[in-house]
C-alpha atoms as a PDB file:
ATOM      1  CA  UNK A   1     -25.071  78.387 -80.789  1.00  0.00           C
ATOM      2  CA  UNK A   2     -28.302  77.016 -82.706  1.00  0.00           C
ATOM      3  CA  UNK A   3     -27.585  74.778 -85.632  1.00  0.00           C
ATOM      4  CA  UNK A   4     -30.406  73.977 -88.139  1.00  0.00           C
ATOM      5  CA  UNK A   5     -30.073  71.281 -90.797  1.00  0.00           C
ATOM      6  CA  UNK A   6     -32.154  71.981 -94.203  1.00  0.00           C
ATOM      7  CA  UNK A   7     -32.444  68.818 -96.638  1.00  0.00           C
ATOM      8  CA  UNK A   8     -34.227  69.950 -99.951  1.00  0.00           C
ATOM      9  CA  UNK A   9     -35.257  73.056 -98.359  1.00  0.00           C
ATOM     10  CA  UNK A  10     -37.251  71.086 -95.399  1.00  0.00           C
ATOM     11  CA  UNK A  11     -35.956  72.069 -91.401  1.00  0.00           C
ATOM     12  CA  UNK A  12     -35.135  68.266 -90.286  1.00  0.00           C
ATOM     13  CA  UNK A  13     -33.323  69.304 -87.131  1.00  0.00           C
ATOM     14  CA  UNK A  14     -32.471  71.985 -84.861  1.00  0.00           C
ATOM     15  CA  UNK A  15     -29.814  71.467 -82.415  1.00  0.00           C
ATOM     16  CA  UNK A  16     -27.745  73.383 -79.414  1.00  0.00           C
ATOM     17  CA  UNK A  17     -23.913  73.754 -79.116  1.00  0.00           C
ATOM     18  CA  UNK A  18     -22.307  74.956 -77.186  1.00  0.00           C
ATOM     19  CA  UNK A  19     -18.324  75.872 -77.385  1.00  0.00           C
ATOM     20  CA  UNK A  20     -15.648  73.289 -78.500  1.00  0.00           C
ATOM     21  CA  UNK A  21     -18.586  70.775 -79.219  1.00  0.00           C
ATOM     22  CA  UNK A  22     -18.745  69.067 -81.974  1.00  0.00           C
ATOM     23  CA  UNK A  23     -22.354  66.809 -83.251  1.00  0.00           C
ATOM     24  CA  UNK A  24     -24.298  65.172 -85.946  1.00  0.00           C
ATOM     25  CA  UNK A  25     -27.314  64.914 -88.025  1.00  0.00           C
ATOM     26  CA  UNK A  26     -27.978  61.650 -89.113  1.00  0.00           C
ATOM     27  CA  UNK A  27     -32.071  61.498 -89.353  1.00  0.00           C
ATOM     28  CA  UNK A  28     -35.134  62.738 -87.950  1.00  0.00           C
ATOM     29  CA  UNK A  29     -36.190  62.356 -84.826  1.00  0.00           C
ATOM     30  CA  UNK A  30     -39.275  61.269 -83.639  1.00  0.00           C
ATOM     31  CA  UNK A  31     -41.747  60.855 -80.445  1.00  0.00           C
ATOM     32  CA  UNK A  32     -40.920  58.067 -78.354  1.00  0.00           C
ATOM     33  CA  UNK A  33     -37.279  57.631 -78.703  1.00  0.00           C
ATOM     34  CA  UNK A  34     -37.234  56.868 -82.321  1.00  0.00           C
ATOM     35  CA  UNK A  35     -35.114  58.518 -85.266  1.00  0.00           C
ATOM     36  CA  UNK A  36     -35.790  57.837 -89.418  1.00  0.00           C
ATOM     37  CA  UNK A  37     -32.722  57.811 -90.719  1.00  0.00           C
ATOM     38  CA  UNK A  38     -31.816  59.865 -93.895  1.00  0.00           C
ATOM     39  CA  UNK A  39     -32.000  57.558 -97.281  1.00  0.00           C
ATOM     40  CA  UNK A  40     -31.844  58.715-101.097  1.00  0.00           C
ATOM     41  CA  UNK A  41     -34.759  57.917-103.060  1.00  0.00           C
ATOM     42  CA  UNK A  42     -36.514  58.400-106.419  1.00  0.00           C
ATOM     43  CA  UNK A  43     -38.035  61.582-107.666  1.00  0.00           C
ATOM     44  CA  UNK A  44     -41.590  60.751-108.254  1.00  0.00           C
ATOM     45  CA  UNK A  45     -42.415  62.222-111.810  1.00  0.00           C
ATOM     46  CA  UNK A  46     -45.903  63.325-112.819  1.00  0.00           C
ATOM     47  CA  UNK A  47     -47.818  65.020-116.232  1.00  0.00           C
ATOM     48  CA  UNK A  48     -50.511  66.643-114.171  1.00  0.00           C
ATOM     49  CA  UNK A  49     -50.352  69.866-115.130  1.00  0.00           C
ATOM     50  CA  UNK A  50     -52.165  71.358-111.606  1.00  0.00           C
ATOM     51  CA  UNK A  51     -48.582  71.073-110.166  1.00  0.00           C
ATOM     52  CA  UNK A  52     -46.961  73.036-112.874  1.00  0.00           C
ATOM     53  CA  UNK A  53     -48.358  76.029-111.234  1.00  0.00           C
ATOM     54  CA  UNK A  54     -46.803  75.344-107.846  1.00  0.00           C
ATOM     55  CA  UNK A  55     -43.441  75.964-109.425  1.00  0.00           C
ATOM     56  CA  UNK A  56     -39.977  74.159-109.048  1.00  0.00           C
ATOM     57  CA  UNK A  57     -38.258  73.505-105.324  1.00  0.00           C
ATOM     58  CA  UNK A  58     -34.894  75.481-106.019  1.00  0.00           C
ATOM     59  CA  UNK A  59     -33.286  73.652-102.741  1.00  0.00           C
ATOM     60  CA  UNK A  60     -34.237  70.713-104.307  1.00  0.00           C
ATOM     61  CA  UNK A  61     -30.766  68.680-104.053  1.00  0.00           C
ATOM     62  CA  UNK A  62     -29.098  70.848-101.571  1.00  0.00           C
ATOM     63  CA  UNK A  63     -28.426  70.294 -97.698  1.00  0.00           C
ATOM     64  CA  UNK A  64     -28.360  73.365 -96.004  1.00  0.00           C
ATOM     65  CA  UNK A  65     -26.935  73.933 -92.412  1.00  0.00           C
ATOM     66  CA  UNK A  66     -26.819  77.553 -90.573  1.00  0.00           C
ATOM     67  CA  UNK A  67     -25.225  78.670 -87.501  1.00  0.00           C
ATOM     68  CA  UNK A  68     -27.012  81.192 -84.869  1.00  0.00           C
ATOM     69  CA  UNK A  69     -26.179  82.588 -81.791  1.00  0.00           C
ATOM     70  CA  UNK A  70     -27.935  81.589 -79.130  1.00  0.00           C
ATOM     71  CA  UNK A  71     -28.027  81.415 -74.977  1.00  0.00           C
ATOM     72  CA  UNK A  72     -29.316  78.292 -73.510  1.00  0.00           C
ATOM     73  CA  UNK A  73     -31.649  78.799 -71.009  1.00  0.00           C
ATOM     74  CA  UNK A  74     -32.626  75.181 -69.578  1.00  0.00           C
ATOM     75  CA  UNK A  75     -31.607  71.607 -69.624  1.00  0.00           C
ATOM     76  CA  UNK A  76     -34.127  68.253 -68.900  1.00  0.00           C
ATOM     77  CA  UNK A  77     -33.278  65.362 -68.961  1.00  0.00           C
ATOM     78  CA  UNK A  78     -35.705  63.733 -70.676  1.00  0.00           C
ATOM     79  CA  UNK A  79     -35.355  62.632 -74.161  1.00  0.00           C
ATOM     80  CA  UNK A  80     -35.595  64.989 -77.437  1.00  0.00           C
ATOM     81  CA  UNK A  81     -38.968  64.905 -78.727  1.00  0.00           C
ATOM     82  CA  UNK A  82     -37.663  66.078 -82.455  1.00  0.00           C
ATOM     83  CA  UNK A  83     -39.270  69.258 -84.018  1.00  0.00           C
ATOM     84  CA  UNK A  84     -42.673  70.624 -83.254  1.00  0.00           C
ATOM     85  CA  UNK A  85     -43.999  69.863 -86.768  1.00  0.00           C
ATOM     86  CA  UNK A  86     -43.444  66.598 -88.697  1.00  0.00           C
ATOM     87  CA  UNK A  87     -41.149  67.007 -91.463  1.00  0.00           C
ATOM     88  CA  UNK A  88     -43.096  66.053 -94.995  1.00  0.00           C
ATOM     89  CA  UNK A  89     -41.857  63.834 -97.674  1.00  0.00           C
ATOM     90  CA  UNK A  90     -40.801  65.397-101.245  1.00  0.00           C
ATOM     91  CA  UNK A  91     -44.067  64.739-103.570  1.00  0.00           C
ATOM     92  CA  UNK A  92     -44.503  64.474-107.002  1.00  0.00           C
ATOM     93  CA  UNK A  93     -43.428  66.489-109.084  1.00  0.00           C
ATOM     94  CA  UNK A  94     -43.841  67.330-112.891  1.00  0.00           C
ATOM     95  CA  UNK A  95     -41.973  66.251-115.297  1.00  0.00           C
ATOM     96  CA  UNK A  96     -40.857  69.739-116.845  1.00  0.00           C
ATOM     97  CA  UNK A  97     -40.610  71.522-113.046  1.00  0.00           C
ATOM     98  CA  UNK A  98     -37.630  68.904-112.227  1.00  0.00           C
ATOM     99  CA  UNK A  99     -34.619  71.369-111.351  1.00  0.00           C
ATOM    100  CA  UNK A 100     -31.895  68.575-111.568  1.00  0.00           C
ATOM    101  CA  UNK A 101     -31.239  64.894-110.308  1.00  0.00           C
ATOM    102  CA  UNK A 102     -33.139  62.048-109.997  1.00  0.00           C
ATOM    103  CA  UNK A 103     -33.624  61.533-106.320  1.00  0.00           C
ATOM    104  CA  UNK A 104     -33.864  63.595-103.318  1.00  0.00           C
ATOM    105  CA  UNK A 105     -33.641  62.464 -99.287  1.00  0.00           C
ATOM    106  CA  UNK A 106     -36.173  60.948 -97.797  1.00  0.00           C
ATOM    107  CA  UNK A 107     -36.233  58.889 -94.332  1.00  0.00           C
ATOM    108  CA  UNK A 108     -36.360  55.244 -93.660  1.00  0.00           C
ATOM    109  CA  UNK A 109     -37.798  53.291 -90.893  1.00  0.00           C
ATOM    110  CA  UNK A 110     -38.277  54.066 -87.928  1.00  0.00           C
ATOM    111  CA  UNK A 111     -35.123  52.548 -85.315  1.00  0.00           C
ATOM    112  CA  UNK A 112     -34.849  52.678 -81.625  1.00  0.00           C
ATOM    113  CA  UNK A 113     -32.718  55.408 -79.969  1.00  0.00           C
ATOM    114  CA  UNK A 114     -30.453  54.542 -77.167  1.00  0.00           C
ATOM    115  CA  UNK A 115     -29.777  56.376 -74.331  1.00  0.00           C
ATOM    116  CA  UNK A 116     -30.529  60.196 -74.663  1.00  0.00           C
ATOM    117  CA  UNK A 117     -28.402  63.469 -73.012  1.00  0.00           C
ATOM    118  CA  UNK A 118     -31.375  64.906 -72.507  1.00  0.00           C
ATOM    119  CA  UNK A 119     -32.813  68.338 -73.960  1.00  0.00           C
ATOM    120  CA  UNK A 120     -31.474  71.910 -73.983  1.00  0.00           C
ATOM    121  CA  UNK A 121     -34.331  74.863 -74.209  1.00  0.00           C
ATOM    122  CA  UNK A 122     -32.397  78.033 -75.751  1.00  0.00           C
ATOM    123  CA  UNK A 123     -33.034  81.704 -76.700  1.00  0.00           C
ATOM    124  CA  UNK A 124     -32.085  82.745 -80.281  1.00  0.00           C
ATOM    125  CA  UNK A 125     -30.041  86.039 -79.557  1.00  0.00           C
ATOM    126  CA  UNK A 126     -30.084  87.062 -83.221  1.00  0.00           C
ATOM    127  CA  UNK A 127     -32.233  87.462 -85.828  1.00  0.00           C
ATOM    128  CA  UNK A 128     -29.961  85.899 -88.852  1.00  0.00           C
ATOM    129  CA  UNK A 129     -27.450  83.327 -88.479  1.00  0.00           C
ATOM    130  CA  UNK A 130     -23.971  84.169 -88.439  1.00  0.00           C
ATOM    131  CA  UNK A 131     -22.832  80.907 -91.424  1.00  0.00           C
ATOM    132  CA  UNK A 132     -24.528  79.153 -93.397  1.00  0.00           C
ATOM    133  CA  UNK A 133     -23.198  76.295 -95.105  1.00  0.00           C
ATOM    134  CA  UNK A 134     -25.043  74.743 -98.665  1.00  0.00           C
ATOM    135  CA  UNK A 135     -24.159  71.215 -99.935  1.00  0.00           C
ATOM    136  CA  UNK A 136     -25.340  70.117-103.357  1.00  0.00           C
ATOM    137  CA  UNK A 137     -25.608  66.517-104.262  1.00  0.00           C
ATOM    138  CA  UNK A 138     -26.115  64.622-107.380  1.00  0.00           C
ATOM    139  CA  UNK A 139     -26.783  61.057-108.919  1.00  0.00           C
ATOM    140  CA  UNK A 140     -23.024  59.280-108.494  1.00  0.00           C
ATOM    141  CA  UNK A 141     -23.883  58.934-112.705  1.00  0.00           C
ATOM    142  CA  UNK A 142     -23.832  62.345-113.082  1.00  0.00           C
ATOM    143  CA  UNK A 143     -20.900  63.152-110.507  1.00  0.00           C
ATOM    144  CA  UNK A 144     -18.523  60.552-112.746  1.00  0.00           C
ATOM    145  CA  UNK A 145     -19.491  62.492-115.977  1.00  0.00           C
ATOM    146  CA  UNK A 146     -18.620  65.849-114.390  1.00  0.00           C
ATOM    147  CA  UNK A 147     -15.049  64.000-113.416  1.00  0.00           C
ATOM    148  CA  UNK A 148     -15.983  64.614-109.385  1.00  0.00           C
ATOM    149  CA  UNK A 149     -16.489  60.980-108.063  1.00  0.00           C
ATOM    150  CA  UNK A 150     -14.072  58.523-109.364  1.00  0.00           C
ATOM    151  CA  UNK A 151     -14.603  56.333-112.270  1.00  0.00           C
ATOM    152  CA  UNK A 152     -15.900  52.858-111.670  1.00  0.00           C
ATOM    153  CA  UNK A 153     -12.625  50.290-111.207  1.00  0.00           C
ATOM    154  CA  UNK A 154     -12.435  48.404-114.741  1.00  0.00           C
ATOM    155  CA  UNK A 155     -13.275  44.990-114.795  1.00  0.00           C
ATOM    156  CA  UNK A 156     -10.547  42.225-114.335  1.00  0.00           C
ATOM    157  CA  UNK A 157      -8.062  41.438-117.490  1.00  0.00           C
ATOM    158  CA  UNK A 158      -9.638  37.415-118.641  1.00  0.00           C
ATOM    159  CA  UNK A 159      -5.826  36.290-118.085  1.00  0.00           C
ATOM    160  CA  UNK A 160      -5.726  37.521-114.686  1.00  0.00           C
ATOM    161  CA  UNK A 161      -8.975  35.862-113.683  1.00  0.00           C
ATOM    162  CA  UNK A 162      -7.623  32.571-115.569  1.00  0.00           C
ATOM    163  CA  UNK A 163      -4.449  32.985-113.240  1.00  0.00           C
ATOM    164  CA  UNK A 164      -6.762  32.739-110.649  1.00  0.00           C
ATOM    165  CA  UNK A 165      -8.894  29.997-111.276  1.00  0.00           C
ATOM    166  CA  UNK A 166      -5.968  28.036-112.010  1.00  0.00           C
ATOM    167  CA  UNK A 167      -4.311  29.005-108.633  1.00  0.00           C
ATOM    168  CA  UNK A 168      -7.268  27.782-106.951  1.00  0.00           C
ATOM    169  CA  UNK A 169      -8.009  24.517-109.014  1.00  0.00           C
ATOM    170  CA  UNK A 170      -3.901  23.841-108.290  1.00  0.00           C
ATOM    171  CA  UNK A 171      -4.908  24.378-104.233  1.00  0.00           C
ATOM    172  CA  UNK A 172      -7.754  22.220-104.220  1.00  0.00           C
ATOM    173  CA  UNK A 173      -5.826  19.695-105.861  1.00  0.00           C
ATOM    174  CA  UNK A 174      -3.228  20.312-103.363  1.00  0.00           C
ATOM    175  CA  UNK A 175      -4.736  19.342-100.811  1.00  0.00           C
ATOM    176  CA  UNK A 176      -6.085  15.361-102.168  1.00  0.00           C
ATOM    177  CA  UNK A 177      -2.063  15.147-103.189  1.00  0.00           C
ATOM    178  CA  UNK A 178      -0.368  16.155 -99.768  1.00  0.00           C
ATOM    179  CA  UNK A 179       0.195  12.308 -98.959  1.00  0.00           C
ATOM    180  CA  UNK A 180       1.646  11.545-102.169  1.00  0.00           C
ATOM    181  CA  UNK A 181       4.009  14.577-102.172  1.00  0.00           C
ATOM    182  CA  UNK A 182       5.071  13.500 -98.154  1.00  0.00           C
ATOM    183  CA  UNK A 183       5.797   9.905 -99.499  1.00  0.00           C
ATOM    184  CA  UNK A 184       7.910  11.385-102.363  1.00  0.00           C
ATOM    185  CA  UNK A 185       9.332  13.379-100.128  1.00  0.00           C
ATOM    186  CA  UNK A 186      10.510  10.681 -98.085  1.00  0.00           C
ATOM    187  CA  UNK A 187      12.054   8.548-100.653  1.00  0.00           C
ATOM    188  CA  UNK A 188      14.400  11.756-102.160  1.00  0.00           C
ATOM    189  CA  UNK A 189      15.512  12.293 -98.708  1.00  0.00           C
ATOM    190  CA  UNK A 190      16.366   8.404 -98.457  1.00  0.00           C
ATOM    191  CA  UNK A 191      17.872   8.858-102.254  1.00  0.00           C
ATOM    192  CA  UNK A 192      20.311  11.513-101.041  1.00  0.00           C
ATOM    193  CA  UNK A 193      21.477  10.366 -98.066  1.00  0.00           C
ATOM    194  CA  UNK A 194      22.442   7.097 -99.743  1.00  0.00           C
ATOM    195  CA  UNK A 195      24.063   9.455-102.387  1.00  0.00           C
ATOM    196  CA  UNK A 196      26.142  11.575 -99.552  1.00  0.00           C
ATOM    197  CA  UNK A 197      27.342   8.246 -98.374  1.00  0.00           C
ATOM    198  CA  UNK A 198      28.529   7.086-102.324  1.00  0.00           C
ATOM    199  CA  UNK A 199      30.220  10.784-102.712  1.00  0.00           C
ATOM    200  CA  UNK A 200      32.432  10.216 -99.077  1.00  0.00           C
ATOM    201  CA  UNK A 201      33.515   6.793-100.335  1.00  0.00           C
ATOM    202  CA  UNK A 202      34.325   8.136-103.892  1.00  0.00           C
ATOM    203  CA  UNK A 203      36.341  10.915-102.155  1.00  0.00           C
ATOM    204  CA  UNK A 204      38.787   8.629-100.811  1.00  0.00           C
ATOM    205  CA  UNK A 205      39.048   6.440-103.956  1.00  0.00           C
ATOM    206  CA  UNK A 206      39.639  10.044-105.358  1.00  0.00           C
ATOM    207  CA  UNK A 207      42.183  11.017-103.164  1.00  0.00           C
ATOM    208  CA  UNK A 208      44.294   7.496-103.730  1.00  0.00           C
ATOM    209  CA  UNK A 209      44.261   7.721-107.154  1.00  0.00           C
ATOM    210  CA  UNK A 210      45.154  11.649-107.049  1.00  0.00           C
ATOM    211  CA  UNK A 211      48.563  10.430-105.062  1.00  0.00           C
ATOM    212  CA  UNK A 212      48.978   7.794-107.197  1.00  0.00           C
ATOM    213  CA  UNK A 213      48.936   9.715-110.660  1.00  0.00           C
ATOM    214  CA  UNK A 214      51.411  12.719-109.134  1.00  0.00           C
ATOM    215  CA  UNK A 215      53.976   9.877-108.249  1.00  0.00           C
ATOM    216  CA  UNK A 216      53.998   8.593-112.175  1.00  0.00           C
ATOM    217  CA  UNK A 217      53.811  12.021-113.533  1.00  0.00           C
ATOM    218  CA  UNK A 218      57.180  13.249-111.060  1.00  0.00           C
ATOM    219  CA  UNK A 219      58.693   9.790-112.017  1.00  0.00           C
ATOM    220  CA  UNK A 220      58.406  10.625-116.237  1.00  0.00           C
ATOM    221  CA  UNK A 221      59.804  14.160-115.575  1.00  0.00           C
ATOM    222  CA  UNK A 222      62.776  13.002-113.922  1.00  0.00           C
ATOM    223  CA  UNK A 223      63.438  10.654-116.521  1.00  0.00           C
ATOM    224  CA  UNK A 224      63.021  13.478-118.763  1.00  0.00           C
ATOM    225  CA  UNK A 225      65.025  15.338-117.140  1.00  0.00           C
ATOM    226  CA  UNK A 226      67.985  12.833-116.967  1.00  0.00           C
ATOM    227  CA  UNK A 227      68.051  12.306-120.569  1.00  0.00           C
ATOM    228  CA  UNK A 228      68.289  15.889-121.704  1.00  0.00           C
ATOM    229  CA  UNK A 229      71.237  16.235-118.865  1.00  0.00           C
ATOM    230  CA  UNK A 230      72.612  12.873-121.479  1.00  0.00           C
ATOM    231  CA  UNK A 231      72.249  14.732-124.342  1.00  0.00           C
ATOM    232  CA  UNK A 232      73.987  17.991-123.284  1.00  0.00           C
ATOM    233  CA  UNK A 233      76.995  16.068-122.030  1.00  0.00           C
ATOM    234  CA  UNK A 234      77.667  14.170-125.009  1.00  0.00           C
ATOM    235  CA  UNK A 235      77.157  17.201-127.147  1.00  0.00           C
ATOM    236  CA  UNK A 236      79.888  18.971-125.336  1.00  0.00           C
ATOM    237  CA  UNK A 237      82.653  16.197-125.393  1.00  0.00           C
ATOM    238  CA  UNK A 238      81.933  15.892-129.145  1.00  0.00           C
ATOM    239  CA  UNK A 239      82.402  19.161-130.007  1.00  0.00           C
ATOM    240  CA  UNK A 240      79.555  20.343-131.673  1.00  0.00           C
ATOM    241  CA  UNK A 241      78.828  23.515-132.696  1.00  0.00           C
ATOM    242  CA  UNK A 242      75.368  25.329-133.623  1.00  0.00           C
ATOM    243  CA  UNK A 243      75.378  26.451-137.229  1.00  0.00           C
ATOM    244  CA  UNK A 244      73.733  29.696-137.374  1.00  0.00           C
ATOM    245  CA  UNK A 245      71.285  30.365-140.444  1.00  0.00           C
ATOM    246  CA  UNK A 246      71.499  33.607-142.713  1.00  0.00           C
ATOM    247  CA  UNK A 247      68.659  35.748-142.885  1.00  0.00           C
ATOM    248  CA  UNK A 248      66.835  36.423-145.229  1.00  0.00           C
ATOM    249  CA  UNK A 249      66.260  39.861-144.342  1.00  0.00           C
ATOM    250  CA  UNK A 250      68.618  42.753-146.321  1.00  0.00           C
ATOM    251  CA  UNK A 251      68.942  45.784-145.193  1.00  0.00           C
ATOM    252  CA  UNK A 252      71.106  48.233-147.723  1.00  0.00           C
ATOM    253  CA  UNK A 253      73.433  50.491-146.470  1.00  0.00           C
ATOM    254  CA  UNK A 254      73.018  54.141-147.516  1.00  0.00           C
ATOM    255  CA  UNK A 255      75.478  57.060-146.385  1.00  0.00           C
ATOM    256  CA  UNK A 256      72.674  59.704-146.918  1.00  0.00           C
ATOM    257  CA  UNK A 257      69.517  57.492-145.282  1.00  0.00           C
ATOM    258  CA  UNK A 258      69.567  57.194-141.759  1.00  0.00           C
ATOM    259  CA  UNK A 259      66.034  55.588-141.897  1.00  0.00           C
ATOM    260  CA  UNK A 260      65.244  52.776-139.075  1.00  0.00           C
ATOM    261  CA  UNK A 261      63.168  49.117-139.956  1.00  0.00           C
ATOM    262  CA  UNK A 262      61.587  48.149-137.092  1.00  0.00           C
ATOM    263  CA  UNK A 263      61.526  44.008-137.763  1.00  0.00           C
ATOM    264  CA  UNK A 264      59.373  43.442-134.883  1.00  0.00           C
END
């Protein structure tokens, strides 16, 4: 299969595939081992009216790429020379036979090739290719306005960049204080091991006086204890007895009302 690349309506390569292969087009090859790779750049915009008459490029903007079958017929291994005829820059143009954009692709500098695979001589088997594939590009401006490319990323909120600045004026300062923070460090760790050693000694003071205070508090409840026993005792050998207080509550009897208070 023959593959030809278009850009802007100009044949920049022609290549041969053959099944299951997969390749690229990334510039134009030259004499010598050399390619020019593709690059965008400006229209160039005229008033002179002689190129009115030429008319407009309608591929300008598009990259064309068709598919022919083909047989190969020869291989070499020497290096692909590029096309027979040396692919021309886009020219001016006038101002009112621009078709659309603001650039179109043109080729850089020369580079060196590296190795090459050689070259493949083939015989086009038909006339017209069997796919053709047409890409149109546009200015990224123009792509954003249409909603195709994405919009650009807003810029940072101020208190998020303030956040940052102060993160980074706190780590510079970080690192002139490390010594400082080390030495404080060192005399909290001496602080709480001398206050570990207080707290075990206070536990045991603690614990004495706990003991102590359960052995007064028994002793006053059996005392308590023995002097309410007392007081029972001597209220029984006297005699007393509990006078009971009326209520003040009345309830009235009635034969034909069977209704219940509840005095809860």
């Amino acid at each position: 299969m023959i593959v030809n690349t278009y850009m802007d309506g100009r044949l920049v390569d022609s290549a041969a595939h053959s099944a299951q292969d997969t390749g690229f087009c990334d510039g134009v090859y030259e004499a010598g081992g050399r390619i020019r790779p593709f690059i965008f750049a400006p229209l160039v915009l005229t008033d002179d009216e002689s190129l009115v008459c030429a008319g407009p490029n309608e591929e300008l903007g598009t990259i064309r790429v068709t598919m022919t079958r083909g047989t190969a017929s020869a291989r070499s291994e020497e290096p692909y020379l590029g096309l027979e005829c040396a692919v021309s820059e886009i020219g001016a143009m006038h101002e009112r036979s621009k078709k659309a954009g603001v650039h179109a692709v043109s080729f850089g500098a020369p580079e060196a090739l590296g190795k090459s695979d050689g070259c493949v001589t083939w015989t086009e088997v038909e006339d017209k290719p069997f796919a053709t594939f047409t890409f149109c590009y546009r200015p990224l401006e123009l792509l954003r306005a249409n909603g195709i490319a994405p919009l650009r990323s807003p810029p940072p909120l101020p208190s998020q960049s303030l956040r940052g600045k102060k993160r980074a004026s706190n780590s510079q300062a970080g690192g002139s204080g490390a010594s400082q923070r080390d030495q404080k460090r060192a005399r909290v760790e001496a602080i709480k091991s001398e206050d570990s050693a207080f707290k075990v000694e206070r536990a045991d003071d603690d614990a004495n006086f706990s003991a102590a205070d359960d052995v007064s508090s028994l002793e006053a409840q059996l005392v308590l204890l023995q002097k309410r026993i007392a007081d029972a005792k001597a209220a029984q050998r006297a005699g007393t007895t509990v006078k009971r207080e009326i209520s003040p509550i009345r309830v009235h009897s009635s034969s034909s009302s069977k209704e219940v208070i509840d005095l809860t």
